[in-house]
PDB file of N, CA and C in Angstrom:
ATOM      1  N   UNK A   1      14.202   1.695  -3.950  1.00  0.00           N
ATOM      2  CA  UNK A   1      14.004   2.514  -5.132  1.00  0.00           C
ATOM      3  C   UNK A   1      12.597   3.101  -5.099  1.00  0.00           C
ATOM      4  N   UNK A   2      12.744   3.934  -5.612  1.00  0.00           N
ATOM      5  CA  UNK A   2      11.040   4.692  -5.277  1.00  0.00           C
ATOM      6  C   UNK A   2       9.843   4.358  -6.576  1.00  0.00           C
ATOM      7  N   UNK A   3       8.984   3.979  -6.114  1.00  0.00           N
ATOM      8  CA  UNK A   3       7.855   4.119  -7.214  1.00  0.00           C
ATOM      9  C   UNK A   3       7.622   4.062  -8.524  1.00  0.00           C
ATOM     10  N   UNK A   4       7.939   6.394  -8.575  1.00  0.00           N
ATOM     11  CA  UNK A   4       8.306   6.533  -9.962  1.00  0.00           C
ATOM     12  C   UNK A   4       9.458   6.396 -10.620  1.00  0.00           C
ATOM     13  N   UNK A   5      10.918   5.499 -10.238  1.00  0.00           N
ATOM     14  CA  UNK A   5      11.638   5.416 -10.726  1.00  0.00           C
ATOM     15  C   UNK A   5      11.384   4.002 -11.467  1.00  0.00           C
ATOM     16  N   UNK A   6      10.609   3.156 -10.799  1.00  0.00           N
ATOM     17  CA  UNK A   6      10.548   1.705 -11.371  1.00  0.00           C
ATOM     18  C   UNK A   6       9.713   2.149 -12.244  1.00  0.00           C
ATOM     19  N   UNK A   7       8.496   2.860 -12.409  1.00  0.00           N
ATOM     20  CA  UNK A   7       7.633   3.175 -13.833  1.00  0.00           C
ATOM     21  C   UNK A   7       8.459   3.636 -14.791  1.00  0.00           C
ATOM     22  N   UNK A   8       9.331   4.313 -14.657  1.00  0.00           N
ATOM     23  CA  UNK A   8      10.291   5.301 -15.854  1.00  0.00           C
ATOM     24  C   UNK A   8      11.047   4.055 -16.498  1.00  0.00           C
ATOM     25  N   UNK A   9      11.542   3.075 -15.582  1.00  0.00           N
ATOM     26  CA  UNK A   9      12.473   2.331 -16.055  1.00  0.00           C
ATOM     27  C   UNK A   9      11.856   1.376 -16.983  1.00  0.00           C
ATOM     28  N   UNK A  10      10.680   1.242 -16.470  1.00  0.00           N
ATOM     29  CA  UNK A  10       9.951  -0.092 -17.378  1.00  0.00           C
ATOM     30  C   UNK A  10       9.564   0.814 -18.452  1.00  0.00           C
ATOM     31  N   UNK A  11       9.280   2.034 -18.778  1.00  0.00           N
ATOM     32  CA  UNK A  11       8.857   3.105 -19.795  1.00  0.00           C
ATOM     33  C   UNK A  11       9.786   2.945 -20.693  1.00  0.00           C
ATOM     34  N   UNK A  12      11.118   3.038 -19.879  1.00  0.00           N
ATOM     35  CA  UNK A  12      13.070   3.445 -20.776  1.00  0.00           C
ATOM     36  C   UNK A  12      12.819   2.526 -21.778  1.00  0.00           C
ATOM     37  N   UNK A  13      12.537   0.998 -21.103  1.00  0.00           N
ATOM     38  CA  UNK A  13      12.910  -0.036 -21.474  1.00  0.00           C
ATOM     39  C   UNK A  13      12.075  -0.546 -22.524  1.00  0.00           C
ATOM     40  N   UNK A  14      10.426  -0.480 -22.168  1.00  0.00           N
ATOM     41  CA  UNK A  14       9.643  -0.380 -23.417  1.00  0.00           C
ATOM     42  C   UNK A  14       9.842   0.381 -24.421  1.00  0.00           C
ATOM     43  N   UNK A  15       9.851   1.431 -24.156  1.00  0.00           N
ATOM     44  CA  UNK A  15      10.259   2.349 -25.312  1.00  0.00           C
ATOM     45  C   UNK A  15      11.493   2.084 -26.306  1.00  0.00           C
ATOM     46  N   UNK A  16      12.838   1.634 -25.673  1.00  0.00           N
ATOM     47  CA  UNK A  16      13.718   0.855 -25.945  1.00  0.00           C
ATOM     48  C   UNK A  16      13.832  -0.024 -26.550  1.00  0.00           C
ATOM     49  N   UNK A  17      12.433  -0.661 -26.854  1.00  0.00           N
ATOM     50  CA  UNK A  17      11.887  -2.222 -27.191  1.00  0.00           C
ATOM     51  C   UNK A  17      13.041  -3.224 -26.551  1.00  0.00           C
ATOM     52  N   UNK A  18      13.609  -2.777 -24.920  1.00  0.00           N
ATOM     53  CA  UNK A  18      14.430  -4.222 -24.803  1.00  0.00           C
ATOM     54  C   UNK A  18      14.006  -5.003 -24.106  1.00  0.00           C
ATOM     55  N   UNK A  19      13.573  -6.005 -24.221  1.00  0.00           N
ATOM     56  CA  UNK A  19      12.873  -7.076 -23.617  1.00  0.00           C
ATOM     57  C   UNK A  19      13.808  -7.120 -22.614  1.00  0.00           C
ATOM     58  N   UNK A  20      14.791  -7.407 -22.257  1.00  0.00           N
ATOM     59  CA  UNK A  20      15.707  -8.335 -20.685  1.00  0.00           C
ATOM     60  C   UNK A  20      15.619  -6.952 -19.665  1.00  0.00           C
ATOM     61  N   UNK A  21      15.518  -5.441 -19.653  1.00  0.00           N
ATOM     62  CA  UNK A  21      15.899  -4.405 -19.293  1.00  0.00           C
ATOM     63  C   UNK A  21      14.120  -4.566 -19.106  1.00  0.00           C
ATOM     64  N   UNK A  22      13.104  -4.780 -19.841  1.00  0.00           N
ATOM     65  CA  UNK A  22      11.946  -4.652 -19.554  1.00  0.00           C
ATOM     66  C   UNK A  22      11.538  -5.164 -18.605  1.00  0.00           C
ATOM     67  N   UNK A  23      11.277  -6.488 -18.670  1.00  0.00           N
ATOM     68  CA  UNK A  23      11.311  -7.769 -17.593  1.00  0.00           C
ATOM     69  C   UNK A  23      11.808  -7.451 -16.167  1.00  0.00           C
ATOM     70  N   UNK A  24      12.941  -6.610 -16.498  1.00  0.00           N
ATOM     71  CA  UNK A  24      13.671  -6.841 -15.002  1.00  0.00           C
ATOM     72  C   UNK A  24      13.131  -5.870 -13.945  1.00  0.00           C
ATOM     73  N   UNK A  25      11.883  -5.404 -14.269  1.00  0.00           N
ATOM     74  CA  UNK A  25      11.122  -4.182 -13.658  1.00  0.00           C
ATOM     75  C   UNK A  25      10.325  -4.893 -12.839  1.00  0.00           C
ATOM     76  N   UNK A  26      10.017  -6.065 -13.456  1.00  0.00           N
ATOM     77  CA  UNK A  26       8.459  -6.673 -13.046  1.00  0.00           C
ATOM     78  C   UNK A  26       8.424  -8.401 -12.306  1.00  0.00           C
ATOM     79  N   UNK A  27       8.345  -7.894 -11.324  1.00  0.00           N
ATOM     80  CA  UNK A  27       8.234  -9.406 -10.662  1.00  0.00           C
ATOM     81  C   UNK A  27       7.734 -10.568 -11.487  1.00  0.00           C
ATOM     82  N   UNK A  28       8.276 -11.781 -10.866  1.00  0.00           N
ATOM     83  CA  UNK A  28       8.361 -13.118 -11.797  1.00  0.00           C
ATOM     84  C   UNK A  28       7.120 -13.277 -12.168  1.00  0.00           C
ATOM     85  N   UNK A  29       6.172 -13.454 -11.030  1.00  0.00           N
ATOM     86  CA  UNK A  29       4.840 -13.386 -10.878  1.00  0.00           C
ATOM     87  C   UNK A  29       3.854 -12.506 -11.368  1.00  0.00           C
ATOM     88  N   UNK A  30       4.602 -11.397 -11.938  1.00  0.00           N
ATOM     89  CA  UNK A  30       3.655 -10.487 -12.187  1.00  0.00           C
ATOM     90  C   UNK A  30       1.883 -10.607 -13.088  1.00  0.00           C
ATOM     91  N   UNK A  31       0.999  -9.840 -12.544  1.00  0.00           N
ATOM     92  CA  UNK A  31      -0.577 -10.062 -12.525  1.00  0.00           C
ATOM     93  C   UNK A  31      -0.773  -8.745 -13.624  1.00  0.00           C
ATOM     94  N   UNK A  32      -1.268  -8.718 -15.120  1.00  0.00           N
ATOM     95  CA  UNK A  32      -1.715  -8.025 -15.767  1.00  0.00           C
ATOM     96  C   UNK A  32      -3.267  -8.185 -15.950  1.00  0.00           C
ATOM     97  N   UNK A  33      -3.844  -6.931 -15.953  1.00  0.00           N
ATOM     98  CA  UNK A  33      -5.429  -7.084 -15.769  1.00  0.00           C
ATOM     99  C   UNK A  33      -5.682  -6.050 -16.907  1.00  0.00           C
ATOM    100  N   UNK A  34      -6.943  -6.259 -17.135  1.00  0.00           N
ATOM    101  CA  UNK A  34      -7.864  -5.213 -18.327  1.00  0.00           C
ATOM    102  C   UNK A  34      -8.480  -4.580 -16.612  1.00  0.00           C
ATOM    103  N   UNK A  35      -8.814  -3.459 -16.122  1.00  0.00           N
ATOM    104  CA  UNK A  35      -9.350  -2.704 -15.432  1.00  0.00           C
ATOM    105  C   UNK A  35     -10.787  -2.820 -15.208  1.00  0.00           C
ATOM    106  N   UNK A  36     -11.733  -3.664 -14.396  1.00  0.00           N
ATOM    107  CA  UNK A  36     -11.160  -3.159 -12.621  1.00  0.00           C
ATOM    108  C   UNK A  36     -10.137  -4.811 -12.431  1.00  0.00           C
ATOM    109  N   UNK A  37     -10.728  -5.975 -13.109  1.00  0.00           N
ATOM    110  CA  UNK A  37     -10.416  -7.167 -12.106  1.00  0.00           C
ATOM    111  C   UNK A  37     -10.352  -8.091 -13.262  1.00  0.00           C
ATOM    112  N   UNK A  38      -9.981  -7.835 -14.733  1.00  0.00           N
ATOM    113  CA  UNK A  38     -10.357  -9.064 -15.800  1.00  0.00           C
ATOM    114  C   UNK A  38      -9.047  -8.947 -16.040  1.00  0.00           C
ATOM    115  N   UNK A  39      -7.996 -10.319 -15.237  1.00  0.00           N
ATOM    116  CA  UNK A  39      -6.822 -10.732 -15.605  1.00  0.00           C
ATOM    117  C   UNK A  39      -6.647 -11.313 -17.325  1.00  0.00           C
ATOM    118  N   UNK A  40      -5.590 -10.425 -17.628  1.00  0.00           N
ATOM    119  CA  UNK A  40      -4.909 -10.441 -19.259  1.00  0.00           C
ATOM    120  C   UNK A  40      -4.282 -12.028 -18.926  1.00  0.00           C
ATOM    121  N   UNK A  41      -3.176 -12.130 -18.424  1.00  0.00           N
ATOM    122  CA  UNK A  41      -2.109 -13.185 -18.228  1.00  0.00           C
ATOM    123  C   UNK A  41      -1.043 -12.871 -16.638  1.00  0.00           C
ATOM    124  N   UNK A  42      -0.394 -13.848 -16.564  1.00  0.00           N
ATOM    125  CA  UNK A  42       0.522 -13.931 -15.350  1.00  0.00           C
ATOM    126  C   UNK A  42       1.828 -14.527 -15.716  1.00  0.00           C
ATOM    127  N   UNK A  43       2.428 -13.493 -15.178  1.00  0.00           N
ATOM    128  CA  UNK A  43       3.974 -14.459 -15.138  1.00  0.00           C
ATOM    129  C   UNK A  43       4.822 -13.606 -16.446  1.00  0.00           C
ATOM    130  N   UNK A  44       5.808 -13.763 -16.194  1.00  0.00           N
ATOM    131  CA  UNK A  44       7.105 -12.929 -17.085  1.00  0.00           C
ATOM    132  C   UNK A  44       7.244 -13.770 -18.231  1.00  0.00           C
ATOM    133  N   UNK A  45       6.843 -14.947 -18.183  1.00  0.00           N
ATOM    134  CA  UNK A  45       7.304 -15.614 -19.495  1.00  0.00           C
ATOM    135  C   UNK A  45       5.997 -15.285 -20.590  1.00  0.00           C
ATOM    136  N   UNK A  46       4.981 -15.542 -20.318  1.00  0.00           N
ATOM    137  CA  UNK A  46       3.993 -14.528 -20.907  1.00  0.00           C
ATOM    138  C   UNK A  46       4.008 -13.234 -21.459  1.00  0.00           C
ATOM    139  N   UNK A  47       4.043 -12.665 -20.263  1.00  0.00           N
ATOM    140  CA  UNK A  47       5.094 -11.076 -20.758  1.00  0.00           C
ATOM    141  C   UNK A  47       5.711 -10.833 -21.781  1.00  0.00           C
ATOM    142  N   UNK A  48       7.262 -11.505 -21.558  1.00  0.00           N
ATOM    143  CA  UNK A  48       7.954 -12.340 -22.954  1.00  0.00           C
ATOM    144  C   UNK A  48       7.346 -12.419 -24.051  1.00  0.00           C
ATOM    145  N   UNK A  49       6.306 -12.802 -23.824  1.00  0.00           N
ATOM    146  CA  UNK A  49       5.688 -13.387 -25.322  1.00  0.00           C
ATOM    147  C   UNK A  49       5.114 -12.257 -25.926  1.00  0.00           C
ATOM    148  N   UNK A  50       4.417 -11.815 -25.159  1.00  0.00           N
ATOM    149  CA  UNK A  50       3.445 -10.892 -25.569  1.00  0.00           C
ATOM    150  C   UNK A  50       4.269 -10.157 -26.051  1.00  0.00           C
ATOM    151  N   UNK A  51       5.057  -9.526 -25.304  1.00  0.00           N
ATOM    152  CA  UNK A  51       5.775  -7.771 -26.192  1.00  0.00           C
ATOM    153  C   UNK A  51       6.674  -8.333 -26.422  1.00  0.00           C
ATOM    154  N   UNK A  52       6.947  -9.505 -27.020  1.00  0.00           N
ATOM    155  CA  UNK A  52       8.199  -9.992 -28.363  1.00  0.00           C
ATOM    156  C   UNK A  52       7.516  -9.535 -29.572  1.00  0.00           C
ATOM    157  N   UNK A  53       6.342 -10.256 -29.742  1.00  0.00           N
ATOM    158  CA  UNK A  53       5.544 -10.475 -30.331  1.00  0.00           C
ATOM    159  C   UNK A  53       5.142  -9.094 -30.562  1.00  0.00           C
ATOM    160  N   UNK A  54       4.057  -8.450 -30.121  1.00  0.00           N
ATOM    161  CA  UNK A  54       3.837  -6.906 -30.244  1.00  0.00           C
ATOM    162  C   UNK A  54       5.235  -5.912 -30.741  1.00  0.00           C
ATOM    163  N   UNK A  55       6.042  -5.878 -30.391  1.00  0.00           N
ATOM    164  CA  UNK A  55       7.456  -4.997 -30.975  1.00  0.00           C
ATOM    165  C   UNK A  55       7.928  -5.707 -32.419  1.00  0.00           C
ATOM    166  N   UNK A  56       7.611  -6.649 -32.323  1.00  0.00           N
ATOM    167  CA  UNK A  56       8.388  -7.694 -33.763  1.00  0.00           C
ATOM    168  C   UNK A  56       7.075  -7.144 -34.410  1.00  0.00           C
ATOM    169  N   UNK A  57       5.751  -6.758 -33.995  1.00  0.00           N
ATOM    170  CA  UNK A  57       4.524  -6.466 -35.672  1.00  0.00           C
ATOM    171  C   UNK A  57       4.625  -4.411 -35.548  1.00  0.00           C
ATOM    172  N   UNK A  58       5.195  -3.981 -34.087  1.00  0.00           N
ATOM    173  CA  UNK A  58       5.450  -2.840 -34.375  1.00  0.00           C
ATOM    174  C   UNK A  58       6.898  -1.942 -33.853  1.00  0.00           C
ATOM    175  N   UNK A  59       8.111  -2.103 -34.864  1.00  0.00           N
ATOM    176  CA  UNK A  59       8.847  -2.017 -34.328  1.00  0.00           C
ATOM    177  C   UNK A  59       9.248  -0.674 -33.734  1.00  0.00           C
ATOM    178  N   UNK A  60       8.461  -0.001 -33.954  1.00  0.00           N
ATOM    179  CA  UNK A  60       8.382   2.079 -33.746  1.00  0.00           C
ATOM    180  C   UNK A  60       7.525   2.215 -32.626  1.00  0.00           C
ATOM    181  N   UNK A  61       6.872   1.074 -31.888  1.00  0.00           N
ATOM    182  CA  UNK A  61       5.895   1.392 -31.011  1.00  0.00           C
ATOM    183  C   UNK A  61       6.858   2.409 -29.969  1.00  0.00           C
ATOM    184  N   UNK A  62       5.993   3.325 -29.271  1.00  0.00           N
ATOM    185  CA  UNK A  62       6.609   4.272 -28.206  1.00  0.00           C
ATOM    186  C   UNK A  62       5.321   4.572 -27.151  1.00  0.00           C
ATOM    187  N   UNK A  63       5.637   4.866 -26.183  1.00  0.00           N
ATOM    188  CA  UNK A  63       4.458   5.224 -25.029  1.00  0.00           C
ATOM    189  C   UNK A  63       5.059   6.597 -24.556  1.00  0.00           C
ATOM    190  N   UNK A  64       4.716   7.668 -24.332  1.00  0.00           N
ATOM    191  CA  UNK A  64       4.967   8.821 -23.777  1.00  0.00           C
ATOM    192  C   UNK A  64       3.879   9.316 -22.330  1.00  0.00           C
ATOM    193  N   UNK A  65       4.525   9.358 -21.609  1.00  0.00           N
ATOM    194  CA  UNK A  65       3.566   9.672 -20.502  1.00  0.00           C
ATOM    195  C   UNK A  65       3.192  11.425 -20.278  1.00  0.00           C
ATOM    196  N   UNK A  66       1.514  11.594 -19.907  1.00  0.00           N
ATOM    197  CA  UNK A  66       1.153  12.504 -20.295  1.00  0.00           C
ATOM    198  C   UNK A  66       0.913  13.331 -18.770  1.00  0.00           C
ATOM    199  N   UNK A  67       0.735  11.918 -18.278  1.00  0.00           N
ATOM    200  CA  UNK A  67       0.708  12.662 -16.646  1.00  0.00           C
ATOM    201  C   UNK A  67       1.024  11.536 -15.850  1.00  0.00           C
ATOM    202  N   UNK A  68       1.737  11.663 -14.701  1.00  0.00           N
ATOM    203  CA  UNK A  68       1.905  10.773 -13.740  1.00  0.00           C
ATOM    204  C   UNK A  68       1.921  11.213 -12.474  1.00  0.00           C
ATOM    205  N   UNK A  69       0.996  10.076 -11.739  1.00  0.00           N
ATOM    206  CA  UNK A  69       0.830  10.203 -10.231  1.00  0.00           C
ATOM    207  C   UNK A  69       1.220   9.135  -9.692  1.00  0.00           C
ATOM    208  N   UNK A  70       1.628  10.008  -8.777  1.00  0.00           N
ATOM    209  CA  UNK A  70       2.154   8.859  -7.637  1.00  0.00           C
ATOM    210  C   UNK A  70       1.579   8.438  -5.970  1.00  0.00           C
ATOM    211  N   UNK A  71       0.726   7.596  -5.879  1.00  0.00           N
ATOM    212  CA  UNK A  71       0.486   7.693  -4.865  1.00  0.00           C
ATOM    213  C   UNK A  71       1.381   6.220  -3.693  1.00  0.00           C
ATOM    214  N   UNK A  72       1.976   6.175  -2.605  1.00  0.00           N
ATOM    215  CA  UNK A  72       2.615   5.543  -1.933  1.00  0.00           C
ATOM    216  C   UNK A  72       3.327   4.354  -3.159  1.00  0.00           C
ATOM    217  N   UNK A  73       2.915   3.240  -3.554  1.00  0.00           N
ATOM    218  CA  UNK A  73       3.630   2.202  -3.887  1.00  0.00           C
ATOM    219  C   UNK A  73       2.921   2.022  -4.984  1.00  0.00           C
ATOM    220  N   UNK A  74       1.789   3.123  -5.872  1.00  0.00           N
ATOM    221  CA  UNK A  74       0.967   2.834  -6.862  1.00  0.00           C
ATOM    222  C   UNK A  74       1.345   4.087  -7.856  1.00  0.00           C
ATOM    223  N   UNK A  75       1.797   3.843  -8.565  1.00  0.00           N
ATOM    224  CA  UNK A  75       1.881   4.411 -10.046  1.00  0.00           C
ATOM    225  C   UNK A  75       1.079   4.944 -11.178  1.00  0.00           C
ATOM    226  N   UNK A  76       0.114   5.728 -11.304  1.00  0.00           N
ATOM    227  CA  UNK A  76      -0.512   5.926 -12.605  1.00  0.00           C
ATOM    228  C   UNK A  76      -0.228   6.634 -13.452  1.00  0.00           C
ATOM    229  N   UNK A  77      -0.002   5.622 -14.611  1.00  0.00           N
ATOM    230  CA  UNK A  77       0.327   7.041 -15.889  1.00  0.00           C
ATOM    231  C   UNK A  77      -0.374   7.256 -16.904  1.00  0.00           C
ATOM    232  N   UNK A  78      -0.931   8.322 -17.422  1.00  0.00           N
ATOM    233  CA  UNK A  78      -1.494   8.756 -18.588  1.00  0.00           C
ATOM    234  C   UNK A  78      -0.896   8.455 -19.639  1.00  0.00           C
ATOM    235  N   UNK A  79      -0.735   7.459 -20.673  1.00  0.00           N
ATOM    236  CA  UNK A  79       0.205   7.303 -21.540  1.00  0.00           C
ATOM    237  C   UNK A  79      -0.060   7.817 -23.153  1.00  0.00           C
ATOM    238  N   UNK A  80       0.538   8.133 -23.638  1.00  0.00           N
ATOM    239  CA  UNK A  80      -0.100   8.302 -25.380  1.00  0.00           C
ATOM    240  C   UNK A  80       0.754   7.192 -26.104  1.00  0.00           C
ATOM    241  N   UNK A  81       0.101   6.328 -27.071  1.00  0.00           N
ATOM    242  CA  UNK A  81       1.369   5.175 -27.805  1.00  0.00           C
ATOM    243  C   UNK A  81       0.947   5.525 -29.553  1.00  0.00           C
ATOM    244  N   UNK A  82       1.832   5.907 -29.751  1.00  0.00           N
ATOM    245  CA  UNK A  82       2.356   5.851 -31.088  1.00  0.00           C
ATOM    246  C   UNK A  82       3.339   4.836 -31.819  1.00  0.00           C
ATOM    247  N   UNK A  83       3.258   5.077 -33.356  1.00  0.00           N
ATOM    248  CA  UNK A  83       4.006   4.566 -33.959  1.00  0.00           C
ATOM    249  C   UNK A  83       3.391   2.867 -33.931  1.00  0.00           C
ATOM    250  N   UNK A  84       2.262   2.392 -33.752  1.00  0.00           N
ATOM    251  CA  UNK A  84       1.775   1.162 -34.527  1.00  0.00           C
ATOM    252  C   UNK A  84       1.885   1.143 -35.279  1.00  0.00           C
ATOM    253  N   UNK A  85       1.765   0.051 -36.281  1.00  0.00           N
ATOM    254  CA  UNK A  85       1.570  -0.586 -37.991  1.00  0.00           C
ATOM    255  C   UNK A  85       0.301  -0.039 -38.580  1.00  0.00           C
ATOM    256  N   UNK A  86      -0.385  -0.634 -37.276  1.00  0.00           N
ATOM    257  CA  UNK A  86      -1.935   0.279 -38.010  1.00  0.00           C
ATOM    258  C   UNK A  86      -2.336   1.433 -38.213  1.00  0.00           C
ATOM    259  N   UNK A  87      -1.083   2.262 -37.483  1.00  0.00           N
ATOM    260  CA  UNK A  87      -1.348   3.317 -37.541  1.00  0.00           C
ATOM    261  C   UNK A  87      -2.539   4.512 -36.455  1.00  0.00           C
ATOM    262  N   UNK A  88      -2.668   3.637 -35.496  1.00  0.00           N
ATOM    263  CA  UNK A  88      -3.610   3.798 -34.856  1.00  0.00           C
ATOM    264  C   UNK A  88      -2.883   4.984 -33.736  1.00  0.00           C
ATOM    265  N   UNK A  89      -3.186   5.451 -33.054  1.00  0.00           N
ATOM    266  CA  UNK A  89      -2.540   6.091 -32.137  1.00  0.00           C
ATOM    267  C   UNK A  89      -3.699   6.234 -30.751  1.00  0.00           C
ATOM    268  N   UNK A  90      -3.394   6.199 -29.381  1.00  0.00           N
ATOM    269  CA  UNK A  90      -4.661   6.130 -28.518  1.00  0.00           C
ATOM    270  C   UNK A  90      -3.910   6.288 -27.365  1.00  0.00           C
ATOM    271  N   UNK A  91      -4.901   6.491 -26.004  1.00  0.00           N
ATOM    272  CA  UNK A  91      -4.347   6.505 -24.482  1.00  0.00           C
ATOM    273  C   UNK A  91      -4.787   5.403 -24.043  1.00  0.00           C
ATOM    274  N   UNK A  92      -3.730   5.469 -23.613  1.00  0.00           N
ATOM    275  CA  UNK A  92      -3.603   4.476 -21.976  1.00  0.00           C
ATOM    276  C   UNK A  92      -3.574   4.920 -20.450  1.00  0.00           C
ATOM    277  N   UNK A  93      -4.423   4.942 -19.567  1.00  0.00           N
ATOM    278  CA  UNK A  93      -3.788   4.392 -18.473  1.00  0.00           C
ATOM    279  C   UNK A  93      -3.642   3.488 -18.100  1.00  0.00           C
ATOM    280  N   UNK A  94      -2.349   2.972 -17.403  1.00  0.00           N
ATOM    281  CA  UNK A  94      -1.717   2.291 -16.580  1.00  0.00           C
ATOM    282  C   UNK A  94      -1.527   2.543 -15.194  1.00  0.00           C
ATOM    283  N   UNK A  95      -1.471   1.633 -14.638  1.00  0.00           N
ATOM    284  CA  UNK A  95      -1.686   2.012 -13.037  1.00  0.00           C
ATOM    285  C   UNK A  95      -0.991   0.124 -12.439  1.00  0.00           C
ATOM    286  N   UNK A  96       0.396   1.209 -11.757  1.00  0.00           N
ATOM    287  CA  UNK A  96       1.397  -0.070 -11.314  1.00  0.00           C
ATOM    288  C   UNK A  96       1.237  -0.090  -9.882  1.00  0.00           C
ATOM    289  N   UNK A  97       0.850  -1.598  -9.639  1.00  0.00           N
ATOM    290  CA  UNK A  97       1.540  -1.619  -8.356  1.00  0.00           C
ATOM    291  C   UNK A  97       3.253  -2.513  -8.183  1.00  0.00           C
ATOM    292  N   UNK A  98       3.402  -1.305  -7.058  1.00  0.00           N
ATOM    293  CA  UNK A  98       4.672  -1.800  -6.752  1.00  0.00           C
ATOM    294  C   UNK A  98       5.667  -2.716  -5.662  1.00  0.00           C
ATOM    295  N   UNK A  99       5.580  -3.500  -5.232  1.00  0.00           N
ATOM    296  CA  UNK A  99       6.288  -4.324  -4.459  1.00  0.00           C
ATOM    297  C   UNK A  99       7.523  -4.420  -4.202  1.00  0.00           C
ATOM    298  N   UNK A 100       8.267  -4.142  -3.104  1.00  0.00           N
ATOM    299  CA  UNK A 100       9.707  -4.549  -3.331  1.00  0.00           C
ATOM    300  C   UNK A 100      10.378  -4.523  -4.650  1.00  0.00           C
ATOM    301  N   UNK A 101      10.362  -3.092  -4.931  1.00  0.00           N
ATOM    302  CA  UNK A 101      11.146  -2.883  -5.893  1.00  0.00           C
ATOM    303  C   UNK A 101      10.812  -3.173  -7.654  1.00  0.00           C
ATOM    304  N   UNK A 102       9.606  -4.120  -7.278  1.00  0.00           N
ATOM    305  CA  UNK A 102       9.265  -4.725  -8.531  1.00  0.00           C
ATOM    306  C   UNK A 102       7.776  -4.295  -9.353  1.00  0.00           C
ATOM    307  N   UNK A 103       7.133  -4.382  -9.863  1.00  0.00           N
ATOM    308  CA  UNK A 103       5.701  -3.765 -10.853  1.00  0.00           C
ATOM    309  C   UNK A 103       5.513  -5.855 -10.576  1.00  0.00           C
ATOM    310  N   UNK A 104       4.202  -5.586  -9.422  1.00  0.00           N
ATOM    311  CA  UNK A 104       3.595  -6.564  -9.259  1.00  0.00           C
ATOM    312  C   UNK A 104       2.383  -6.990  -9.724  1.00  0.00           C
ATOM    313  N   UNK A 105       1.640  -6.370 -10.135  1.00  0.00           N
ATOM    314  CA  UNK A 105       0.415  -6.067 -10.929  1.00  0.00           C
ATOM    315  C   UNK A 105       0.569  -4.558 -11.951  1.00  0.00           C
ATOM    316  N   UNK A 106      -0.526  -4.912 -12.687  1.00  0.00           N
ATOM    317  CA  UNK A 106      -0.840  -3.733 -13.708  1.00  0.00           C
ATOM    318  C   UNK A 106      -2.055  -3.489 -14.364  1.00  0.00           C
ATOM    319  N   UNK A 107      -2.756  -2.755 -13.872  1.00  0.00           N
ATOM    320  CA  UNK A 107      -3.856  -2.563 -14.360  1.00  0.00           C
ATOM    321  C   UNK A 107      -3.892  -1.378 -15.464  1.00  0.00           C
ATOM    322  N   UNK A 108      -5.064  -2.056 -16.576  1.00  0.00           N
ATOM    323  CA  UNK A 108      -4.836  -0.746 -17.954  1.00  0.00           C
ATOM    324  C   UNK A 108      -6.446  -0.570 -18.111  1.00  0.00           C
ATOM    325  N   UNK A 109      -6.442   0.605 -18.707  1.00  0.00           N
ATOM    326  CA  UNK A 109      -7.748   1.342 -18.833  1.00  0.00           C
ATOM    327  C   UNK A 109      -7.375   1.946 -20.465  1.00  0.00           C
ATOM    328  N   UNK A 110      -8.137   1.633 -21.078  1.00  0.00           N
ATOM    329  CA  UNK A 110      -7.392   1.613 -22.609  1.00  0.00           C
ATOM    330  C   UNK A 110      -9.155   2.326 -23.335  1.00  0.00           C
ATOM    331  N   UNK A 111      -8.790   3.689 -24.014  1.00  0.00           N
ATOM    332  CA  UNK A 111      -9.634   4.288 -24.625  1.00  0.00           C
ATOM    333  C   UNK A 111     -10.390   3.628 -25.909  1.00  0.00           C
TER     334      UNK A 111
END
């Protein structure tokens, strides 16, 4: 599967708020970082938690991508997220790596 199809899908699926369709993007193992090297958490059950948790305080959350590049097995997307509680609205990049099919790491750069 190529690249940008595994970013879209984990996008579908966030956006979707479905957790099991989300998950299934991202290796078991998967490595989330704050950008360049300050690991968030590891592992899908974490994951789990986190955006249960985050969708259950905003259930309208949405990410729209503003630009995406693709370079070999790395993913970056410009994201805009709307629809928080707080009302807040802001960018993201994200920047996936991809492994066998799966989003093995993720690094975010958050305005």
């Amino acid at each position: 599967m190529q690249p940008q199809a595994v970013a879209q899908g984990q996008l579908d699926a966030y956006n979707n708020q479905d957790i099991e369709a989300f998950l299934s993007w991202y290796s078991d193992d998967v490595q989330v970082f704050n950008f360049p090297d300050e690991m968030i958490y590891k592992g899908k059950d974490k994951m789990r938690e986190r955006y249960t948790n985050a969708w259950n305080q905003n259930p309208n959350q949405k990410a729209k991508v503003l630009n995406r590049i693709v370079n070999g097995n790395t993913v970056i997307d410009k994201e805009y997220v709307t629809g928080r509680a707080n009302g807040i609205e802001n960018h993201v990049i994200a920047i996936y790596k991809i492994e066998n099919g799966k989003i093995r790491r993720v690094y975010f750069i958050r305005d």
